[in-house]
Protein backbone atom coordinates (compact mmCIF):
# COMPACT_ATOMS: atom_id res chain seq x y z
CA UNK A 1 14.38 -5.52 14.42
CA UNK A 2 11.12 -6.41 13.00
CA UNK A 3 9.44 -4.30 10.23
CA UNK A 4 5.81 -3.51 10.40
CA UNK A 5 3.46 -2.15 8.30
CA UNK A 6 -0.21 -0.34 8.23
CA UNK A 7 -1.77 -0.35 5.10
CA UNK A 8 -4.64 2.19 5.75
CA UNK A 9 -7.68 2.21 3.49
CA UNK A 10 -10.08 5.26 3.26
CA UNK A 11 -13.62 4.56 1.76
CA UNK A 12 -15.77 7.44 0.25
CA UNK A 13 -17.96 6.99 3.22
CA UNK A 14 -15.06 7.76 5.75
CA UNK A 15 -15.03 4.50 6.88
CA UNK A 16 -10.98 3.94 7.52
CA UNK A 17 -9.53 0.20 7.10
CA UNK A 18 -6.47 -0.55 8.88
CA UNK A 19 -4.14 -3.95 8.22
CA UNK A 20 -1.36 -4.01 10.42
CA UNK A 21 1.47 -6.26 9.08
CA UNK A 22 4.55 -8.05 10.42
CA UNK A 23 3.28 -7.38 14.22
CA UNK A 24 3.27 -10.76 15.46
CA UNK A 25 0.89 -11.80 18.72
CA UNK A 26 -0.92 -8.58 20.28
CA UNK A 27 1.65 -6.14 19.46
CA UNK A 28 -0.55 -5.41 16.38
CA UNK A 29 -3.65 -4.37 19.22
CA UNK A 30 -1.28 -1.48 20.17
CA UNK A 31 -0.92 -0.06 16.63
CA UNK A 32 -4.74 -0.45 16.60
CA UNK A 33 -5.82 1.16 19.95
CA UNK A 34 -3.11 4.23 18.81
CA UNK A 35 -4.95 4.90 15.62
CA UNK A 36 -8.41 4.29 17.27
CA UNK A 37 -7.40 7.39 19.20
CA UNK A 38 -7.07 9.45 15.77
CA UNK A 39 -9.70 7.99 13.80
CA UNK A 40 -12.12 7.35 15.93
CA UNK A 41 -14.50 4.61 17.18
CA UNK A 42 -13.57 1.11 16.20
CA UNK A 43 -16.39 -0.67 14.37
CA UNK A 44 -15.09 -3.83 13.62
CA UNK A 45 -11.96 -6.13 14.05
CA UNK A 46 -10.35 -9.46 12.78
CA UNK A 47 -7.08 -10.59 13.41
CA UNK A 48 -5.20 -12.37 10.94
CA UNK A 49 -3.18 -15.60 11.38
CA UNK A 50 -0.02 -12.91 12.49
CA UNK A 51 -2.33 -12.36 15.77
CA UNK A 52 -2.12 -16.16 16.95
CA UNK A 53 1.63 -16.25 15.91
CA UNK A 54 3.96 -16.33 19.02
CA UNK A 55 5.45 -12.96 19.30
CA UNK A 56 9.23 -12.56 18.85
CA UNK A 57 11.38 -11.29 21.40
CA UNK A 58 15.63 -11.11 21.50
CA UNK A 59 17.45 -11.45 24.08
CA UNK A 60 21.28 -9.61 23.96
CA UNK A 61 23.24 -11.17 26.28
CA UNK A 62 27.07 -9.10 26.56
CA UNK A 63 30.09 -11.05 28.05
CA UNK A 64 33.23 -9.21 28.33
CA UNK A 65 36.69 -10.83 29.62
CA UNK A 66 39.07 -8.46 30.96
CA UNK A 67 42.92 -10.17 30.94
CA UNK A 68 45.68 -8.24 32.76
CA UNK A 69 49.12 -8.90 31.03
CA UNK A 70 52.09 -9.68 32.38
């Protein structure tokens, strides 16, 4: 499983700067639009080279082989 990270900034002002890290593709858009909800109004916002990375998905496949003895 992946790890991500938000480093959150707080300026004097109030103004709150998020960097989401390890979210590859748009998954990182749905850790922003959640905190949008409890900061507030987004004024600005730049995706990093993470954003145009492909975003990784696994597959678990499970084969299971029952023999009867005898």
């Amino acid at each position: 499983m992946a790890n991500h990270e938000l480093e959150i900034t707080i300026a004097k002002n109030g103004e709150v700067r998020v960097h989401v890290k390890g979210a590859k593709g748009k998954k990182c858009l749905e850790y922003s639009q959640w905190l949008a909800q409890i900061v507030g109004k987004v004024k600005d916002q730049h995706y990093t080279s993470e954003y145009y990375e492909p975003e990784t998905k696994v597959k678990i496949e499970l084969h299971q082989e029952l023999k009867e003895e005898g």
